[in-house]
Protein backbone atom coordinates (compact mmCIF):
# COMPACT_ATOMS: atom_id res chain seq x y z
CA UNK A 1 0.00 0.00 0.00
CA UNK A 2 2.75 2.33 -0.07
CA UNK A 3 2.96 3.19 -3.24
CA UNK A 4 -0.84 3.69 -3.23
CA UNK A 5 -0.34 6.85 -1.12
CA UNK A 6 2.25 8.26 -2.70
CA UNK A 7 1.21 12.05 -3.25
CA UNK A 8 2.19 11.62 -6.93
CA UNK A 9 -1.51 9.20 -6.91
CA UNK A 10 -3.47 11.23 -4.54
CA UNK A 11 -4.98 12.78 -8.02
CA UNK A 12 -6.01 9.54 -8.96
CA UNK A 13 -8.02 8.65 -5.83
CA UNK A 14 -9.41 12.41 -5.12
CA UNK A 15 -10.84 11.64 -9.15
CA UNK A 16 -12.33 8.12 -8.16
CA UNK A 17 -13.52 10.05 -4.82
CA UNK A 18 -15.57 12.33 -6.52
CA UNK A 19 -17.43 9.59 -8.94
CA UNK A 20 -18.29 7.87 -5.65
CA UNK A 21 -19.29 10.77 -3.55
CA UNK A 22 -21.81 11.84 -6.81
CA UNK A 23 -23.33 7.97 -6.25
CA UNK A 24 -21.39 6.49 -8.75
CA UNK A 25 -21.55 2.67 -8.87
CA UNK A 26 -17.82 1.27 -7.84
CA UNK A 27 -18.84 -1.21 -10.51
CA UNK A 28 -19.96 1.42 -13.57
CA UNK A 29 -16.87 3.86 -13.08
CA UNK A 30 -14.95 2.96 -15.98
CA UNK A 31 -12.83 5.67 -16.87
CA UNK A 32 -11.70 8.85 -14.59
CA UNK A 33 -9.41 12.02 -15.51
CA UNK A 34 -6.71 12.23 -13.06
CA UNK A 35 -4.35 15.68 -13.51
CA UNK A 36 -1.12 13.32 -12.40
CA UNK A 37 2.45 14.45 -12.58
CA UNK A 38 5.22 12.89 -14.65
CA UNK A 39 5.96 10.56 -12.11
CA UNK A 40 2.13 9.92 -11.46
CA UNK A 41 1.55 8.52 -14.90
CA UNK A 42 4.36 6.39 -14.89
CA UNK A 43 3.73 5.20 -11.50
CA UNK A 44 0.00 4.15 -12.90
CA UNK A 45 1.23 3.35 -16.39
CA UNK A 46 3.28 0.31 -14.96
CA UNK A 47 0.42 -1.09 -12.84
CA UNK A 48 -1.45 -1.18 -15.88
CA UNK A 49 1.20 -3.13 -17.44
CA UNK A 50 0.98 -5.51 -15.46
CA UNK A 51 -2.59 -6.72 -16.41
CA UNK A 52 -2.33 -6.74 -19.92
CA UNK A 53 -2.70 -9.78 -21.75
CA UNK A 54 0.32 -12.32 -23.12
CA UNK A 55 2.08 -10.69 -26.40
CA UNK A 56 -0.25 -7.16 -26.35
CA UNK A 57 1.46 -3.94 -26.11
CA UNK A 58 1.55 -1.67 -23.04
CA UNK A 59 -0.67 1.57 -24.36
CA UNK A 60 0.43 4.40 -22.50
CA UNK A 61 -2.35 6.80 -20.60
CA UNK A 62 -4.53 8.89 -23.06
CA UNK A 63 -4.11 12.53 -22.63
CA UNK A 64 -7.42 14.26 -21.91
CA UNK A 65 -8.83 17.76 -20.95
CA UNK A 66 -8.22 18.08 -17.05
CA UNK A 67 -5.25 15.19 -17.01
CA UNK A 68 -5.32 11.55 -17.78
CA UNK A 69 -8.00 9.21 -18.69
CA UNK A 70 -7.28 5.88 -16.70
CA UNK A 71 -9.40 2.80 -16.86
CA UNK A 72 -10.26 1.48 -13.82
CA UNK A 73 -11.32 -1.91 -14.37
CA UNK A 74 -7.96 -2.68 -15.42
CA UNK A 75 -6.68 -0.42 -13.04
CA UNK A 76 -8.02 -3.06 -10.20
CA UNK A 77 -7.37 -5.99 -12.17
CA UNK A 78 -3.24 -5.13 -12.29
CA UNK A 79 -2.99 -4.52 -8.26
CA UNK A 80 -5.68 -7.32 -7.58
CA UNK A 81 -8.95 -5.82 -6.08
CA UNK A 82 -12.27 -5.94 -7.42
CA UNK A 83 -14.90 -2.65 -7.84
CA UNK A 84 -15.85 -3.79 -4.00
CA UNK A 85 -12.61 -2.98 -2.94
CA UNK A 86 -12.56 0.77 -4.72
CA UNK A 87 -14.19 2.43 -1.66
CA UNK A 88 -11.42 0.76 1.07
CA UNK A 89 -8.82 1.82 -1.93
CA UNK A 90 -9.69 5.52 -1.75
CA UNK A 91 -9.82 5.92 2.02
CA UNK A 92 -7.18 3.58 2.60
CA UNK A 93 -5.25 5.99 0.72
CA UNK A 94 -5.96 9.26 3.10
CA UNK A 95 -9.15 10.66 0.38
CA UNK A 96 -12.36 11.13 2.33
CA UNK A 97 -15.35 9.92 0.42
CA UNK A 98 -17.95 12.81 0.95
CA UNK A 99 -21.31 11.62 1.50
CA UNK A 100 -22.60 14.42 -1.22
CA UNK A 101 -25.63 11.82 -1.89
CA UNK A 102 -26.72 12.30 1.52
CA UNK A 103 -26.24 15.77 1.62
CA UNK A 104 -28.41 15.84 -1.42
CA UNK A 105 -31.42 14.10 0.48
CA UNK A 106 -31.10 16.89 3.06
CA UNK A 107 -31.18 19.64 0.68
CA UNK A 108 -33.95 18.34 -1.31
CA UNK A 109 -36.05 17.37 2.09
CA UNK A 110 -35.03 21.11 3.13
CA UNK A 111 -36.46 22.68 -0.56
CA UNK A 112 -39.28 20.44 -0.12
CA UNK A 113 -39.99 21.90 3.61
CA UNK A 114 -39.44 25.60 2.70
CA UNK A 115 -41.51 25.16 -0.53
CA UNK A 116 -44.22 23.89 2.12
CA UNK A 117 -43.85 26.55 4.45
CA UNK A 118 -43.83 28.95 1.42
CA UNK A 119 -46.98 27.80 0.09
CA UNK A 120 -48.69 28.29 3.27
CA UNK A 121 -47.62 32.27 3.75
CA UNK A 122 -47.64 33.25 0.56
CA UNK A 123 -50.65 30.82 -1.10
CA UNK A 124 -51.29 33.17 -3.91
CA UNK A 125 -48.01 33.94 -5.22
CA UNK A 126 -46.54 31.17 -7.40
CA UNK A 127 -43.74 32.63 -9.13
CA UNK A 128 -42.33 34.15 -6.00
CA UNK A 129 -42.68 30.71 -4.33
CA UNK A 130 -40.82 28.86 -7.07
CA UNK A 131 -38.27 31.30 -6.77
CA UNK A 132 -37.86 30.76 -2.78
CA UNK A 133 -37.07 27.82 -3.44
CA UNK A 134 -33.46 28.26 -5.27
CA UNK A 135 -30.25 27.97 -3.27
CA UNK A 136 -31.35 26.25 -0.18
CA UNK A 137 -28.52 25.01 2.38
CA UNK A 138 -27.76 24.54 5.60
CA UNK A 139 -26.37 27.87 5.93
CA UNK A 140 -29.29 29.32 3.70
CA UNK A 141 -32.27 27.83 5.45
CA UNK A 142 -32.51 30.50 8.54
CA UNK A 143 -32.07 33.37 6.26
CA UNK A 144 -34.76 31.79 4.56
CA UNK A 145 -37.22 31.45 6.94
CA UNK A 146 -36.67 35.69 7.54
CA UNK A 147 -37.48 35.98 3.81
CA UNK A 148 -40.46 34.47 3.79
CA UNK A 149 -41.80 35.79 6.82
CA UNK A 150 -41.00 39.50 6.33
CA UNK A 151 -42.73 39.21 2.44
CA UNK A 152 -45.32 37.27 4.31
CA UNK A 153 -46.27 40.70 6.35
CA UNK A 154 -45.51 42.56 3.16
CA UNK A 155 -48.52 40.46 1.37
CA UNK A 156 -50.81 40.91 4.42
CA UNK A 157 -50.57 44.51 4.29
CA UNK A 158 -50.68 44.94 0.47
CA UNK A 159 -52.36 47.00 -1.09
CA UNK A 160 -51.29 49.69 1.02
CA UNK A 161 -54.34 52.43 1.60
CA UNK A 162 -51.78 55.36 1.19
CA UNK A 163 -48.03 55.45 -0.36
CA UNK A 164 -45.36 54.22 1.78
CA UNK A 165 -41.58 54.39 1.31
CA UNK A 166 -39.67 51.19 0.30
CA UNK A 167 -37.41 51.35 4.01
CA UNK A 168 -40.35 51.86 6.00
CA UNK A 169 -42.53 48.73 4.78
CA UNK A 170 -38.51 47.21 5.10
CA UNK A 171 -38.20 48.07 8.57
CA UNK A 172 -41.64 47.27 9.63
CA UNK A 173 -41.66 43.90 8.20
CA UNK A 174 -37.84 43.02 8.68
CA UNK A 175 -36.64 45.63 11.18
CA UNK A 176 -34.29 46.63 8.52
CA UNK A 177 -34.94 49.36 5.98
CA UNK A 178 -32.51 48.57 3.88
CA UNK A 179 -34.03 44.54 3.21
CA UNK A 180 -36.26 45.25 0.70
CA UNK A 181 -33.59 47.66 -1.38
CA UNK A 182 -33.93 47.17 -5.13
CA UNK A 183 -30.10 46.34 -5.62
CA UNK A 184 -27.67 43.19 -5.53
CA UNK A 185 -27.49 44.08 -1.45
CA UNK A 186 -31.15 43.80 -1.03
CA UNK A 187 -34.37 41.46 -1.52
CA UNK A 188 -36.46 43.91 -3.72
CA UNK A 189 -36.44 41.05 -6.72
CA UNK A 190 -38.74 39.01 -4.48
CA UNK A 191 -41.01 41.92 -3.44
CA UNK A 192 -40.66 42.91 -7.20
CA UNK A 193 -41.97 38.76 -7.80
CA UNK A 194 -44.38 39.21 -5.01
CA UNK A 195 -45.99 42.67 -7.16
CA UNK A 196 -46.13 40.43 -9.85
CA UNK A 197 -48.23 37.60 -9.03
CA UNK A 198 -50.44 39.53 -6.83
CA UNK A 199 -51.31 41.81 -10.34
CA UNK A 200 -50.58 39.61 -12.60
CA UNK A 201 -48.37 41.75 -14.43
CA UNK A 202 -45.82 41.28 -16.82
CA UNK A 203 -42.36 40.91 -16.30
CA UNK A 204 -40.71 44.70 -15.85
CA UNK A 205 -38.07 45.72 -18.08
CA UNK A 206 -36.42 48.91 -17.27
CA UNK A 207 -35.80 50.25 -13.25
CA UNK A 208 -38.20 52.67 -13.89
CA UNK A 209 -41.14 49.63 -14.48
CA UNK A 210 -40.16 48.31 -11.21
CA UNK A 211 -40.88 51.06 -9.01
CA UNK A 212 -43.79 51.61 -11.25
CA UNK A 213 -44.53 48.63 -10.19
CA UNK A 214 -44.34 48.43 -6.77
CA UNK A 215 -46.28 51.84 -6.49
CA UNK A 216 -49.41 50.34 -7.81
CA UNK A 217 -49.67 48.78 -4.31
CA UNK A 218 -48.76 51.59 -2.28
CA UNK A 219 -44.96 51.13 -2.30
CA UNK A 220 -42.74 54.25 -3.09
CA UNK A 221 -39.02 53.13 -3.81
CA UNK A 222 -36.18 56.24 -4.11
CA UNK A 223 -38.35 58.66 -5.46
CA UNK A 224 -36.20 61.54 -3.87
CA UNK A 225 -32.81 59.64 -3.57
CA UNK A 226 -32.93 59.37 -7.34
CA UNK A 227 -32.16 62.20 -9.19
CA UNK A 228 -30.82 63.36 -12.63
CA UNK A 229 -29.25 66.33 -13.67
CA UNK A 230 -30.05 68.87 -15.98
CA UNK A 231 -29.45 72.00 -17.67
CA UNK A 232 -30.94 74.36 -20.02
CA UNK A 233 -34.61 72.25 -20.32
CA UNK A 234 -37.36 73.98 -20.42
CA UNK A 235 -40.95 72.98 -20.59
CA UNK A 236 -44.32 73.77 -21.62
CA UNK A 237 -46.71 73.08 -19.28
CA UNK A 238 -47.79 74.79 -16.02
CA UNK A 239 -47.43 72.14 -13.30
CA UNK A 240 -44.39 72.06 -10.54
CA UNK A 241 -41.87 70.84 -11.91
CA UNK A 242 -42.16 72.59 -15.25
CA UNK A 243 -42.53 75.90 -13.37
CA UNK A 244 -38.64 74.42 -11.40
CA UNK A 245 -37.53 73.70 -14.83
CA UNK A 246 -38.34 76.94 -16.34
CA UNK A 247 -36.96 78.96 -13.35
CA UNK A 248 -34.01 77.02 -13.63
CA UNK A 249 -33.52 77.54 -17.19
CA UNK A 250 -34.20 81.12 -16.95
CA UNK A 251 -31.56 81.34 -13.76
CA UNK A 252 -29.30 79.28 -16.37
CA UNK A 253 -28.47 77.01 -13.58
CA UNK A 254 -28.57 73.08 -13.67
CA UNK A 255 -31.17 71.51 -11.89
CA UNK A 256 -31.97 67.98 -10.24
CA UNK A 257 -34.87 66.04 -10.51
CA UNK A 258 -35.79 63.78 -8.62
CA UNK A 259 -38.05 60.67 -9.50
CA UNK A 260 -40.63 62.33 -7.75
CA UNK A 261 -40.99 65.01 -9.48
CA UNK A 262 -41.36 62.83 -12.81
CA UNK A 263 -44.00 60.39 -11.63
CA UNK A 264 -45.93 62.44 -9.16
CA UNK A 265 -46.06 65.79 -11.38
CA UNK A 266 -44.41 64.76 -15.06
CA UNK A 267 -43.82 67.80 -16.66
CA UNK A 268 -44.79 68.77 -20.32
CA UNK A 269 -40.97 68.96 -22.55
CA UNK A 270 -40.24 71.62 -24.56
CA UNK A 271 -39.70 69.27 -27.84
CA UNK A 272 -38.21 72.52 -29.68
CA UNK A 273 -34.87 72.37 -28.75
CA UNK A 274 -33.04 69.11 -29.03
CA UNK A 275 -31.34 67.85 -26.04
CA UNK A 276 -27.48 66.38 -25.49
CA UNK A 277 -27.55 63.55 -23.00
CA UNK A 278 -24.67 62.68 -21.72
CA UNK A 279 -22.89 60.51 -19.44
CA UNK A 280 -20.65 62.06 -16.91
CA UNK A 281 -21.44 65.08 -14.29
CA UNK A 282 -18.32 66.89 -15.26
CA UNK A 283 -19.36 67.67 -18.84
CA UNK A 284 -22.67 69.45 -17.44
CA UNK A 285 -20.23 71.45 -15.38
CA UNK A 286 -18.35 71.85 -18.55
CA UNK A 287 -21.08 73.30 -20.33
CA UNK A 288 -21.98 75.80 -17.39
CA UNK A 289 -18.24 77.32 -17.59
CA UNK A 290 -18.54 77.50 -21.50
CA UNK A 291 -22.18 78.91 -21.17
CA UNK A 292 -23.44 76.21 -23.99
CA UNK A 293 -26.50 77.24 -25.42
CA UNK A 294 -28.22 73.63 -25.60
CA UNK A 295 -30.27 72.03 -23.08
CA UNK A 296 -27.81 69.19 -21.58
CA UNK A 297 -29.15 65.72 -19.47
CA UNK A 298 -26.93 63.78 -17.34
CA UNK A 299 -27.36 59.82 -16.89
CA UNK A 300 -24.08 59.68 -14.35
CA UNK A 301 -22.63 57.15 -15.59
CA UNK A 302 -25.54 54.07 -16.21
CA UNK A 303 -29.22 54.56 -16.63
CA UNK A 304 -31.31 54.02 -13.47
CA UNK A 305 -35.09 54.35 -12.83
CA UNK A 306 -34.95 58.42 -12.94
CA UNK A 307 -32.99 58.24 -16.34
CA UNK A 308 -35.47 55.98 -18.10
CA UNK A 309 -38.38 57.62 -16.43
CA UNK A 310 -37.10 61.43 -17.79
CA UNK A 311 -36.16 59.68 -21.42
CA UNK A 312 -39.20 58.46 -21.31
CA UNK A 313 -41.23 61.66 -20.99
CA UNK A 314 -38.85 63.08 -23.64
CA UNK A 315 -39.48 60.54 -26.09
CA UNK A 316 -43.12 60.61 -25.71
CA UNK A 317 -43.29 64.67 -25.52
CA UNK A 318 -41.34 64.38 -29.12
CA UNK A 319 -37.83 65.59 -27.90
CA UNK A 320 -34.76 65.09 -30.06
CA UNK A 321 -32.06 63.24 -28.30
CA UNK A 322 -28.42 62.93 -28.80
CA UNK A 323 -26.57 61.16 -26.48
CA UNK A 324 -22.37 60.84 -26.20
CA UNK A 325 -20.90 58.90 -23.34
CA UNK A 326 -17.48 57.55 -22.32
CA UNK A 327 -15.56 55.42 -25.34
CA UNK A 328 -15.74 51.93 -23.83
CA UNK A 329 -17.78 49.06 -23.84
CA UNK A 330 -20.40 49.91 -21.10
CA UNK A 331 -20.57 53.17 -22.70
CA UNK A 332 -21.12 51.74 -25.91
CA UNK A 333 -23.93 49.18 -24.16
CA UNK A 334 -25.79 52.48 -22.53
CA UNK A 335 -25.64 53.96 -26.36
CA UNK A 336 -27.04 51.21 -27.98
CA UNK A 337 -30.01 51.30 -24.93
CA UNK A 338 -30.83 55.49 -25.72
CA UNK A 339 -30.81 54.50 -29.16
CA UNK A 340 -33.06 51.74 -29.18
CA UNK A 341 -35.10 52.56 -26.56
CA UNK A 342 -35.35 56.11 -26.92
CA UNK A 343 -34.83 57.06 -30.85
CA UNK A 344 -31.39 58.57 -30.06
CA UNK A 345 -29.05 59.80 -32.72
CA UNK A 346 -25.81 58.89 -31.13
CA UNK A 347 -22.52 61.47 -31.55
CA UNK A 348 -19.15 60.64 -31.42
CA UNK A 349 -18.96 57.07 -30.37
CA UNK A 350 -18.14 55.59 -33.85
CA UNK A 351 -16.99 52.21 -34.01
CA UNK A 352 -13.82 52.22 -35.52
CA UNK A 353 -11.78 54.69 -32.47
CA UNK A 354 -8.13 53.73 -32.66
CA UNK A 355 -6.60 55.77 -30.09
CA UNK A 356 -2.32 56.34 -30.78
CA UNK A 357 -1.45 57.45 -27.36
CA UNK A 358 -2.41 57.09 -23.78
CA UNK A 359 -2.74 60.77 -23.01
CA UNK A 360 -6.64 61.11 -21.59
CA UNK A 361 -7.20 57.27 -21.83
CA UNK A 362 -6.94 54.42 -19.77
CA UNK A 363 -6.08 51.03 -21.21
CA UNK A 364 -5.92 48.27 -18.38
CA UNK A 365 -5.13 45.29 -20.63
CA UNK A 366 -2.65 47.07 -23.36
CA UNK A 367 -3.64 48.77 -26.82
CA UNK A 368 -7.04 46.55 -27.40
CA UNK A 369 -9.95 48.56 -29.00
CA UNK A 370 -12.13 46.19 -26.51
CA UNK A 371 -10.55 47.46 -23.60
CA UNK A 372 -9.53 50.90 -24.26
CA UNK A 373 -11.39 53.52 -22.68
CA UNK A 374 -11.54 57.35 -23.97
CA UNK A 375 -12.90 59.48 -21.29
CA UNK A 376 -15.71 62.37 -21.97
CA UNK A 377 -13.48 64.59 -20.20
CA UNK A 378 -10.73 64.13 -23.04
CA UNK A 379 -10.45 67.76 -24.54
CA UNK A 380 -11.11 66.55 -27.77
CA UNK A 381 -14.39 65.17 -27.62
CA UNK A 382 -15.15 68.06 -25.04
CA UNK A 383 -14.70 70.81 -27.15
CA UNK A 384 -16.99 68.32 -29.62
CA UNK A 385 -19.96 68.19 -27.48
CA UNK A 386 -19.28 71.69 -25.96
CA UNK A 387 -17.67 73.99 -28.28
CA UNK A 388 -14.12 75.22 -28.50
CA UNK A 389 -13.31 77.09 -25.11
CA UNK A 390 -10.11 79.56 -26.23
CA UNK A 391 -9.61 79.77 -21.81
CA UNK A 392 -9.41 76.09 -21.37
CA UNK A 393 -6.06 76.18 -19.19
CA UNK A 394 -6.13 72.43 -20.09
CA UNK A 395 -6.79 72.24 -23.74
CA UNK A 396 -3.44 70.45 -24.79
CA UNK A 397 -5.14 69.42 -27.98
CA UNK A 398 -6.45 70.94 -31.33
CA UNK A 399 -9.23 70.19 -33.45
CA UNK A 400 -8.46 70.01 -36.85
CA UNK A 401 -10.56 69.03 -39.43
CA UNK A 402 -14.22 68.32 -40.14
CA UNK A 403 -15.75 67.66 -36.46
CA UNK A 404 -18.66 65.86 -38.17
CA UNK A 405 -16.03 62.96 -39.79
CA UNK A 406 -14.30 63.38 -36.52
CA UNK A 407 -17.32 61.60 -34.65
CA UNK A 408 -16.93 58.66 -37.40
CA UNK A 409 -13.02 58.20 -36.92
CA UNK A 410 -11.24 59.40 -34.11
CA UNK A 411 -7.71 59.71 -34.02
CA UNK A 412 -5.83 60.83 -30.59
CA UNK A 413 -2.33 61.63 -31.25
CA UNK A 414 -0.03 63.06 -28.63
CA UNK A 415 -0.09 66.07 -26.54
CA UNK A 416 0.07 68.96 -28.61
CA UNK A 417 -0.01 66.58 -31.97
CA UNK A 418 -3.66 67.90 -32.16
CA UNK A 419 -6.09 65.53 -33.68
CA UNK A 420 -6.26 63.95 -36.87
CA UNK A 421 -9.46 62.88 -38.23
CA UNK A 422 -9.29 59.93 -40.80
């Protein structure tokens, strides 16, 4: 048996380990992939010499993805055990057998108990059921059991007679307002499931159809925390926040909105004047200092529920959009959305960028179209969007050419190279 712990083997019996532990059959485990050393495969290549027949030749191990394919069977016949043995031959050898089949039987009795318990609180909810059922474990099941109980109070109180805020109905039903947030920290996909079955609605698709949502039963989610950033709208209507956006627009001062304000008194859009979304904070600041003369929109970098709720408005009020973002692959992703979602004519974002220098760039993996990122904030696509600013202390590029081809092929050369447009 010494050889048959030699670490050089260990692969061998951690591979036959695994079959077992999965309920494998020591009798229908024919093959396994081992990832032995040098000196593992010839340690198991000569036992397997040893059991072939009378004037055959030795066939060495077959090379397969993961390691080595090597046939049991003869594996037992050459050191003379039989597939009753295979178990002893594996612990015998230091590898623990895990008993995964019984751990299965738990976890399926434990899915079958919560799916029970489920059932009972939440009888009229079948796709948020089916969906508490995922991912049950030992160290899952009291977490669980909190789940279910605090959407359990949710569905007793639902509809709700007046609005209520998303960290209230949290707090009261979880003693944590922060439970039912509608991020990858928080459970408000269930409560989102649990709106679902309760109006049979359809499945939402932006973050703005969520909240929409979840207010049809009283439930208001971020509708101050969420805010977007604007300057130079105006609108046409007489409400509150068209009278904010006017005053703002006369003050020529950016303004936020919040998601309130859109839902609770949408404003009528001034569809006269086209507008330039845009992706990044700074350029709106940007704009202020060169006093642009266009009404500017600022998604911050991705497009939550206030973004697609303003858009919206826009596009149904008959606004022309143009949006520009950063020069990178989730930029391009949030371009593609405004377009198709929206009816966006996008601006300088063409396809074929091929960046020659680093200046105003960031390229984490090396020269790579895929990977390179051109920043809004690069003077050249600034003075783009914004105009030429002659006072720009940091304008260490030119614009040359026609800026309209320039938004089909950029060209970044070095500082003080200017840009060439191809």
């Amino acid at each position: 048996m010494s050889d048959l712990t030699d670490p050089d083997i260990r692969p061998l019996w951690e591979a036959i380990a695994a079959r077992l532990a999965r309920g494998d059959g020591p009798a229908s485990i024919k093959n396994v992939t081992a990832a032995l050393s040098r000196t593992g495969q010839a340690m198991v290549s000569g036992w397997l010499a040893r059991s072939r027949r009378a004037g055959s030749r030795a066939t060495p191990l077959r090379e397969v993805r993961g390691g080595f394919a090597v046939p049991v069977p003869r594996l037992l016949e050459a050191l003379g055990y039989t597939p009753g043995d295979l178990r002893g031959l594996v612990e015998a050898a230091g590898v623990e057998v895990p008993d995964t089949a019984g751990v299965r039987r738990a976890t399926e009795q434990m899915r079958t108990d919560i799916n029970r318990y489920a059932e009972l609180a939440l009888p009229d909810t079948p796709s948020l059921t089916a969906r508490l059922c995922y991912g049950i474990s030992v160290d899952t099941i009291a977490e669980r059991h909190r789940l279910i109980d605090a959407l359990a109070r949710a569905r007793a109180l639902l509809p709700l007679p007046r609005p209520v805020t998303l960290a209230r109905l949290a707090h009261h039903c979880a003693g944590d307002p922060h439970y039912f947030d509608l991020n990858d920290n928080g459970h408000g996909d269930k409560l989102l499931l649990l709106a679902r079955d309760l109006l049979q609605a359809e499945q939402p698709d932006t973050p703005a159809a969520d909240r929409a949502l979840l207010a049809r039963l009283g439930m208001a989610a971020d509708r101050l925390s969420q805010t977007v950033l604007v300057l130079g709208v105006g609108a046409t209507g007489d409400g509150p926040t068209d009278r904010a956006l006017n005053l703002a627009r006369a003050d020529d001062r950016p303004h936020h909105l919040t998601l309130h304000d859109l839902t609770a008194h949408p404003p009528a859009l001034d569809p006269s004047r086209a507008w330039l979304v845009v992706e990044n904070p700074s350029v709106v600041d940007e704009a202020l200092m060169r006093q642009f003369d266009r009404p500017i929109v600022c998604t911050s970098g991705t497009l939550t529920a206030v973004d697609h709720t303003l858009l919206g408005l826009a596009r149904n009020c008959g606004v022309p959009l143009e949006y520009s973002g950063d020069l990178d692959p989730a930029g391009h992703a949030i371009a593609a959305a405004v377009r198709t979602r929206y009816q966006a004519t996008i601006k300088y974002m063409g396809e074929a960028t091929a960046p020659e220098s680093t200046d105003g760039m960031a390229t984490p993996e090396g020269p790579s179209p895929d990977t390179t990122v051109i920043f809004q904030e690069h003077p050249a696509l600034l003075d783009l969007l914004l105009g030429p600013c002659r006072t720009d202390p940091l304008a260490q590029v030119v614009l040359r050419g026609d800026a309209a081809r320039f938004g089909q092929r950029l060209r970044l050369g070095p500082i003080g190279a200017g840009v060439r447009v191809g």
